[in-house]
Protein backbone atom coordinates (compact mmCIF):
# COMPACT_ATOMS: atom_id res chain seq x y z
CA UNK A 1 0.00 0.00 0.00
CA UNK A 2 1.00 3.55 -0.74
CA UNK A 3 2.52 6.04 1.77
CA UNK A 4 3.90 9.05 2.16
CA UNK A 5 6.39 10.59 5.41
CA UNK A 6 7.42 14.03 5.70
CA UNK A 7 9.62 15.60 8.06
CA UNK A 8 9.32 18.66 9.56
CA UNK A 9 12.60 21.06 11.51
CA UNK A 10 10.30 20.36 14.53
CA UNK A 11 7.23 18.88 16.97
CA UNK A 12 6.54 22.50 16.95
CA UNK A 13 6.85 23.44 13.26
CA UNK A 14 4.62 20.44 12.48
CA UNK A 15 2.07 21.42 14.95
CA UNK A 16 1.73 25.22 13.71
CA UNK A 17 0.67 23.19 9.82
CA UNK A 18 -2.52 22.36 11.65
CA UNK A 19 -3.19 24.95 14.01
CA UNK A 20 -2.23 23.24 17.10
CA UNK A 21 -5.76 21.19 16.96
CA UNK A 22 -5.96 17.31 16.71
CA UNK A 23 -9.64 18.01 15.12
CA UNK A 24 -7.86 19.69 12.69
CA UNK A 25 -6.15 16.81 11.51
CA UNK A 26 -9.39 14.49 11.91
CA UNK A 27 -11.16 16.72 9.47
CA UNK A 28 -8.34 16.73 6.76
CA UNK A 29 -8.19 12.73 7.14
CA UNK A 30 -12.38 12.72 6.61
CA UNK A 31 -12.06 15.19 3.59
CA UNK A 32 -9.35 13.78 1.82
CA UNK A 33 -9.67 9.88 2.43
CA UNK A 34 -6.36 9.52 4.32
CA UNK A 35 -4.59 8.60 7.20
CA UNK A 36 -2.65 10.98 9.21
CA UNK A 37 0.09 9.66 11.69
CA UNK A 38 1.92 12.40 13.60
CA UNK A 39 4.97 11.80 16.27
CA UNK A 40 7.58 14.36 17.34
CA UNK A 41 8.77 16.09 13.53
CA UNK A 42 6.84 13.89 11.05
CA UNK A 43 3.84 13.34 9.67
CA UNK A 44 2.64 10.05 8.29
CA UNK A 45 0.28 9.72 5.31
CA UNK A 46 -1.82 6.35 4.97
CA UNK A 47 -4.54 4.72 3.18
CA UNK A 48 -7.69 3.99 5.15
CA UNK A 49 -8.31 0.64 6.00
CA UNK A 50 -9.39 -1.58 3.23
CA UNK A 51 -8.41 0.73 0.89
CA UNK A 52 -7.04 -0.23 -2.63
CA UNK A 53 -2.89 1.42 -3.28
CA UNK A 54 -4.89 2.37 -7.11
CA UNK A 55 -7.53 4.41 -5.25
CA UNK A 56 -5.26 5.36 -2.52
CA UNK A 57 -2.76 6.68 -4.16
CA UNK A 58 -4.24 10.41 -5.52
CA UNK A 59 -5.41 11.03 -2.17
CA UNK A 60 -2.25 10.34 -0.69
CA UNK A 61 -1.14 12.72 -3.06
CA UNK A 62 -3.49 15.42 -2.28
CA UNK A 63 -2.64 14.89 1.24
CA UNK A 64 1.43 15.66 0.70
CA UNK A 65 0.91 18.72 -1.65
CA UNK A 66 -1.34 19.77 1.07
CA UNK A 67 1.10 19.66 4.05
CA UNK A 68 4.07 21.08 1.75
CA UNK A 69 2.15 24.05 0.43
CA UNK A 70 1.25 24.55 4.23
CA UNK A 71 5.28 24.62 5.59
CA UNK A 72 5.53 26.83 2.44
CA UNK A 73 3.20 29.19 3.26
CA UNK A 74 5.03 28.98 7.06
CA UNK A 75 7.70 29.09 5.85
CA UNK A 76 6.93 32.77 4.25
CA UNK A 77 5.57 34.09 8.02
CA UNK A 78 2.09 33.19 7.58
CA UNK A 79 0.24 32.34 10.61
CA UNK A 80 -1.97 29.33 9.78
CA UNK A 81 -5.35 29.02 12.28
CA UNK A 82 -8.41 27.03 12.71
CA UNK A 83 -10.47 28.52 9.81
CA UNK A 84 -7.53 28.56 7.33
CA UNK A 85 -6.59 24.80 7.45
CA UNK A 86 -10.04 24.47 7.24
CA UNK A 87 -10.41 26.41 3.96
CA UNK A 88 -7.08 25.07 2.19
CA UNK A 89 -7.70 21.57 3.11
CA UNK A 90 -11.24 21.66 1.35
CA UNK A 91 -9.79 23.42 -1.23
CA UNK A 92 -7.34 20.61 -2.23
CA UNK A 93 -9.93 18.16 -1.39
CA UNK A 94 -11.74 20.40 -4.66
CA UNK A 95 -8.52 20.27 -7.02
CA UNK A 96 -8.24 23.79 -6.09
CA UNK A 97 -4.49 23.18 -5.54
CA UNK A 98 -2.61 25.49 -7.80
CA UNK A 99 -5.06 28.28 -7.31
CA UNK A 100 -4.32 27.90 -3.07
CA UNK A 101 -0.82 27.74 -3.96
CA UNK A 102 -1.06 31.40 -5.98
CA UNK A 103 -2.12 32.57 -2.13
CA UNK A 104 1.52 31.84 -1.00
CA UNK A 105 3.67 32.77 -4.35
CA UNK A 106 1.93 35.95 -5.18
CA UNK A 107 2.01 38.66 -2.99
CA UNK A 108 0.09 41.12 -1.60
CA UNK A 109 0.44 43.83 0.00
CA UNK A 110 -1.86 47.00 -0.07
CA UNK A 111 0.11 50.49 0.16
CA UNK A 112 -0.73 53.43 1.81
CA UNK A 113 0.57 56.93 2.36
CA UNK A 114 1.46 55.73 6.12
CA UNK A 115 2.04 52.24 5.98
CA UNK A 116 2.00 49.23 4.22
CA UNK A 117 -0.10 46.54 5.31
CA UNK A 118 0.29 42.53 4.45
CA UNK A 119 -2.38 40.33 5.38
CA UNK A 120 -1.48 38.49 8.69
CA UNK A 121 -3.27 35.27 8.09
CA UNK A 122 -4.20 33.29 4.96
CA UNK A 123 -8.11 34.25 6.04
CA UNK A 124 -7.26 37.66 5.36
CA UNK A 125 -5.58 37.65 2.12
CA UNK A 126 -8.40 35.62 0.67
CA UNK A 127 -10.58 38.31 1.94
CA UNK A 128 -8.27 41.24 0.36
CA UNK A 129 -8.03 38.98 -3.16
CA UNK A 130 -11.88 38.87 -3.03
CA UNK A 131 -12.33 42.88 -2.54
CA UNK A 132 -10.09 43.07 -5.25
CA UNK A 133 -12.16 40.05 -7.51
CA UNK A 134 -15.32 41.37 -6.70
CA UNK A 135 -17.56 44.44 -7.11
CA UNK A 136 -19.22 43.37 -3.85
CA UNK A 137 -18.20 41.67 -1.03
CA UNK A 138 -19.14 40.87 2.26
CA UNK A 139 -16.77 40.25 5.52
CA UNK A 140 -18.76 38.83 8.36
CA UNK A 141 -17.35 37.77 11.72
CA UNK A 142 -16.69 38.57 15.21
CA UNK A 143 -14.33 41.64 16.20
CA UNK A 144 -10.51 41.57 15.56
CA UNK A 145 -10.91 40.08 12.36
CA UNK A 146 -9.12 42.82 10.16
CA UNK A 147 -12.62 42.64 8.23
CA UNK A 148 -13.02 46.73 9.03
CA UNK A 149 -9.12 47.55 8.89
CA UNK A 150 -8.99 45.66 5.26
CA UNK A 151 -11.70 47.11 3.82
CA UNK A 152 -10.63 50.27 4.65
CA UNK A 153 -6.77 50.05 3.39
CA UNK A 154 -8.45 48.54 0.62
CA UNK A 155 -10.42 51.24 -0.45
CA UNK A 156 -7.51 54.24 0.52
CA UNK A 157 -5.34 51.85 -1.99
CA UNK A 158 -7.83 51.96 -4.63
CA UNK A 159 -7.66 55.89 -4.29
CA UNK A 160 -4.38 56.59 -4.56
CA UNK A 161 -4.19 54.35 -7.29
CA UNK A 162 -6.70 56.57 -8.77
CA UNK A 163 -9.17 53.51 -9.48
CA UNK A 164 -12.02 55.35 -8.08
CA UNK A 165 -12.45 58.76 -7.41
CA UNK A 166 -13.83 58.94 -3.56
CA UNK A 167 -14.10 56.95 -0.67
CA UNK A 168 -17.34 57.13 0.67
CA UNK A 169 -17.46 55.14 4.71
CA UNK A 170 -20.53 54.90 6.67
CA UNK A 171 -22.51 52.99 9.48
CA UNK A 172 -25.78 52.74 10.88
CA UNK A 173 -25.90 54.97 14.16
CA UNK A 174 -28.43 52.38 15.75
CA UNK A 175 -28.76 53.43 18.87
CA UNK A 176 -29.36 57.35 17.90
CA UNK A 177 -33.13 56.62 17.43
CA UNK A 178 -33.27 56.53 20.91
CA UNK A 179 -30.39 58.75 22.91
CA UNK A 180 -29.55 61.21 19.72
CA UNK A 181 -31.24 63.98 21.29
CA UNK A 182 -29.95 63.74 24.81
CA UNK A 183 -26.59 63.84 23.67
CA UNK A 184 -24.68 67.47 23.81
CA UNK A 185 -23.21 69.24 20.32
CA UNK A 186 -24.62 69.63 16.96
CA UNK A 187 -25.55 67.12 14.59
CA UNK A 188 -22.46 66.36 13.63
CA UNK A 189 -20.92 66.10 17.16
CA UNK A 190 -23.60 63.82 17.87
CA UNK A 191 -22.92 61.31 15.26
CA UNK A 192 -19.38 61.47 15.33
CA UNK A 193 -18.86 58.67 18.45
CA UNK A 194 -20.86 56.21 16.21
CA UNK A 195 -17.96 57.02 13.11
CA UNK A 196 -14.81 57.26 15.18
CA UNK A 197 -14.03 54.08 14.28
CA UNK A 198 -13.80 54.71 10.97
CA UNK A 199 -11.59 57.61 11.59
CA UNK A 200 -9.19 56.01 13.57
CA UNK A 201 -8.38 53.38 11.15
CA UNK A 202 -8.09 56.23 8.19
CA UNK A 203 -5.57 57.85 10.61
CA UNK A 204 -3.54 55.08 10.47
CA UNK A 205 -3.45 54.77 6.46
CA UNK A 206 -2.99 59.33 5.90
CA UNK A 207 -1.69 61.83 7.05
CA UNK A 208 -4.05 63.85 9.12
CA UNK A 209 -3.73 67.02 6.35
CA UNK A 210 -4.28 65.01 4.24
CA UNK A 211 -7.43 63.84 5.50
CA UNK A 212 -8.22 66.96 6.10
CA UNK A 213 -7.81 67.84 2.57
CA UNK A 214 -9.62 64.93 1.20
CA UNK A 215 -12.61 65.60 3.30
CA UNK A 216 -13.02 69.27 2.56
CA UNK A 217 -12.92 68.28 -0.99
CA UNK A 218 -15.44 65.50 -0.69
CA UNK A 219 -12.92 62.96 -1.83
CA UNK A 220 -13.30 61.06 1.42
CA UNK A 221 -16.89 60.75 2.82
CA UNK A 222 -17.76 59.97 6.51
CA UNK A 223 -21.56 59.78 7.23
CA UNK A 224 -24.69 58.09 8.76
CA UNK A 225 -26.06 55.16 6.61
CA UNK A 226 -29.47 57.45 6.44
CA UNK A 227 -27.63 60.55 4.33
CA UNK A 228 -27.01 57.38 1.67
CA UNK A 229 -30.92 57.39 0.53
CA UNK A 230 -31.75 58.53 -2.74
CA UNK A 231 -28.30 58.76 -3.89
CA UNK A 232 -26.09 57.24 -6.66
CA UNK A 233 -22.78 55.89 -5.67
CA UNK A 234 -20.66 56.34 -8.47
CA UNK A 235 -16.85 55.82 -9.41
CA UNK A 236 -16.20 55.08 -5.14
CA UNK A 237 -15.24 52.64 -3.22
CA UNK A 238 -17.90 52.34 -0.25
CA UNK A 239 -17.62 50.75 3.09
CA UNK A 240 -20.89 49.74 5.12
CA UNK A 241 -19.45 49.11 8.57
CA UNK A 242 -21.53 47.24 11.83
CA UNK A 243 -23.89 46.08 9.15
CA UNK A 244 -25.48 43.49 11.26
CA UNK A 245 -27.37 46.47 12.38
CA UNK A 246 -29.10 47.54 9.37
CA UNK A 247 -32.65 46.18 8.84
CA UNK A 248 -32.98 44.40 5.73
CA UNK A 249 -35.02 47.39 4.09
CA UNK A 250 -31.63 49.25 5.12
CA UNK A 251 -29.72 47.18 3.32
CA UNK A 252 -31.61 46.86 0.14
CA UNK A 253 -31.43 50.72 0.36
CA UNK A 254 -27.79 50.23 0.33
CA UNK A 255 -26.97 47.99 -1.69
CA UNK A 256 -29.25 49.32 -4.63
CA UNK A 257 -26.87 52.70 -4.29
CA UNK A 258 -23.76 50.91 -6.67
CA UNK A 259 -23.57 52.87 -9.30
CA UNK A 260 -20.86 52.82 -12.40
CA UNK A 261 -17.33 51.56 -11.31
CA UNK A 262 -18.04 51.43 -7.91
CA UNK A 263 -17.01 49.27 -5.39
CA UNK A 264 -18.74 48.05 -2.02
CA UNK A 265 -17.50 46.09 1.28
CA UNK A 266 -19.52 45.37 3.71
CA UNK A 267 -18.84 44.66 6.83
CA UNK A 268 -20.09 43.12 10.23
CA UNK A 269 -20.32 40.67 12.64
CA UNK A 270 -23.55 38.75 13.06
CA UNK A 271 -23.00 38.24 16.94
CA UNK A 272 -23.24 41.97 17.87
CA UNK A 273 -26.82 42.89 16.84
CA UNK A 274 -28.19 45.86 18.57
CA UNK A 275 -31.14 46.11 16.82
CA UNK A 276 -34.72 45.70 18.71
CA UNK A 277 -35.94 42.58 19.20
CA UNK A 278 -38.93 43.13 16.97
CA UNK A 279 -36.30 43.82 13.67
CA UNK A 280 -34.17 41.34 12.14
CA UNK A 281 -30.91 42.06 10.74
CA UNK A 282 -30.57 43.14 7.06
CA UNK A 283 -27.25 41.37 7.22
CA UNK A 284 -28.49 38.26 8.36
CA UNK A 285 -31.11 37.88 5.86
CA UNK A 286 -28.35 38.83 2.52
CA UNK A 287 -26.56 35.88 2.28
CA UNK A 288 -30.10 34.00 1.71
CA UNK A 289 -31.23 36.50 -1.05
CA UNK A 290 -27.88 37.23 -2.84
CA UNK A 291 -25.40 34.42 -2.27
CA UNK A 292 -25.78 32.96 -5.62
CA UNK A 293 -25.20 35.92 -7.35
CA UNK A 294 -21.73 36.11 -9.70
CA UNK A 295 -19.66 39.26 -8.75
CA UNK A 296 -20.75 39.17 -4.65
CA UNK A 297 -18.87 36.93 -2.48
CA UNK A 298 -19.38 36.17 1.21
CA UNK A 299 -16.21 35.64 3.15
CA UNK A 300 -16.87 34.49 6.86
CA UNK A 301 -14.35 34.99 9.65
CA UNK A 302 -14.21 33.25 12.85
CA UNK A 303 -12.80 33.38 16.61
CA UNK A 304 -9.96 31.94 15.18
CA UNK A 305 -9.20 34.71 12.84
CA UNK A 306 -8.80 37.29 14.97
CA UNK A 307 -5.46 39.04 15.42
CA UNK A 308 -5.60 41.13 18.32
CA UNK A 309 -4.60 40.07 21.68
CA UNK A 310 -4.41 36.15 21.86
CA UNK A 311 -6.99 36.45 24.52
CA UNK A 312 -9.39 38.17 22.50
CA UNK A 313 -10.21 34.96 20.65
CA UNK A 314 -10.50 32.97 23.72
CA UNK A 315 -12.72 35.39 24.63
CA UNK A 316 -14.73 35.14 21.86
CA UNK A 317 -14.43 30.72 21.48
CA UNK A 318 -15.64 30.91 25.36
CA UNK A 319 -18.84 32.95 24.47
CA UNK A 320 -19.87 30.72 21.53
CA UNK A 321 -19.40 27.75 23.80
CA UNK A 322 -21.63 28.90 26.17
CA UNK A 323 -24.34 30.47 23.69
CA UNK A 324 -24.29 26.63 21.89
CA UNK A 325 -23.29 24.21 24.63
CA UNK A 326 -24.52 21.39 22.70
CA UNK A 327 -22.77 21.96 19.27
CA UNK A 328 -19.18 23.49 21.54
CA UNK A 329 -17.89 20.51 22.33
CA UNK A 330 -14.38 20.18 20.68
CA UNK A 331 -14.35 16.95 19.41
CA UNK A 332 -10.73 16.68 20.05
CA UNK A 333 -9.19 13.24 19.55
CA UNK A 334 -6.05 11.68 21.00
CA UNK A 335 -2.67 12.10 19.43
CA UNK A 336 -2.16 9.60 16.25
């Protein structure tokens, strides 16, 4: 019978290709018909039980490319989590081989007039390729993500490129319906706590005179999702941020403002809904109404994904755990 061993500079090395997680290696051995032995620096690649070397033998295959394209993309400083493995395993398992492999040997990096950014995790360049694929794209998942922070390099990139001519950034100010007037200031002062956000990560991309600039000039746009009604969105690239708390009317509104070479990200995370009770989220309800679509893509982060402090996403793992105790359990499995 067919097999394959690698070897690895270390027990630690090794363990980084999968995250860390024995489940991790459990679902590449259900999704590519293999069996995965593991001790100290090597990795051991087997036929199932019962299993035929003819029949064997490509998935054995699939299996090594799979591990070496993963101590490749290592190799190159990537950090490889949870959500990744997940995503480039099934995407071998789909003879999507050379297009993962393009993720490592191309690179990408999105300049600004501040800094340039690289995407920290394979998650996030996928997401940065779509933007860059698609007119329309969605980033959904829990805080720390880069989902915001992407979208907005993305779109200051696209500027000084001169691929669009504005950047237009805006957010439902959710809980203004209620506390708007009781807060001090003019219009504008009121709104702004609900946009800082979006300020502080354009901070980190311009100079501040040159934001300064930009906004007196309309190039760079920073308002309410309500001033977006009745308008046309043309040659921009437009960020909808904390979309899980538009109502789906909201988003349609939205959505329906893309106008000639435009671009639009949108952004949120499906776990923070502030809405009332009585509304659902626009964002919730999209992916059923638009997912098949060609030219919008979904891309869905996770705890794993985010990139903050380390105890951010245990944070975040410990809260979904307890909000689905039946479907938490980690299904970990001793050490082949």
């Amino acid at each position: 019978m067919p097999s394959r061993t690698l070897h690895f500079p270390s027990p630690r090395h090794l363990s980084a290709l999968y995250a860390g997680r024995e489940e991790n290696l459990a679902h590449a051995e259900r999704t590519l018909g293999v069996k995965l032995i593991t001790r100290d620096d090597w990795l051991k690649i087997e036929p199932p039980t019962g299993t035929s070397a003819a029949a064997a033998a490509p998935a054995i295959a699939c299996a090594e490319s799979l591990f070496n394209f993963l101590n490749e993309a290592r190799s190159q400083g990537m950090t490889i989590r949870t959500p990744d493995f997940h995503r480039i395993t099934d995407g071998f398992a789909r003879g999507e081989g050379e297009q993962m492999r393009a993720l490592v040997t191309e690179p990408l990096v999105i300049a600004t007039n501040r800094k340039t950014i690289v995407p920290k995790t394979l998650g996030q360049k996928l997401y940065l390729q779509s933007m860059l694929a698609h007119p329309v794209v969605f980033g959904i998942g829990p805080a720390g993500t880069g989902k915001t922070y992407l979208a907005m390099a993305a779109a200051v990139s696209a500027l000084l490129k001169n691929e669009v001519e504005r950047i237009i950034l805006t957010r439902p100010a959710v809980e203004a319906g209620e506390t708007l007037g009781f807060l001090p200031g003019d219009l504008r002062e009121k709104i702004l706590p609900y946009l800082r956000p979006l300020y502080d990560a354009l901070n980190d991309m311009l100079d501040a005179e040159d934001i300064s600039r930009l906004t007196e000039k309309g190039v760079i746009e920073i308002a309410p999702l309500a001033y977006m009604r009745g308008r046309t969105l043309s040659h921009a690239f437009v960020v909808l941020d904390e979309a899980q708390n538009t109502t789906p009317e909201q988003m349609m509104m939205f959505l329906t403002r893309l106008g000639e070479n435009s671009r639009m990200v949108v952004t949120g995370d499906i776990t923070q809904i502030d809405l009332p009770r009585s509304k659902q989220s626009g964002l919730l309800e999209v992916r059923h109404i638009l997912s098949d679509i060609p030219g919008i893509d979904f891309h869905t982060f996770s705890g794993s994904d985010v990139v903050r402090h380390p105890l951010v996403g245990k944070i975040i793992e410990a809260y979904e755990n307890y909000r689905n105790p039946i479907t938490s359990g980690n299904g970990a499995e001793e050490k082949r």
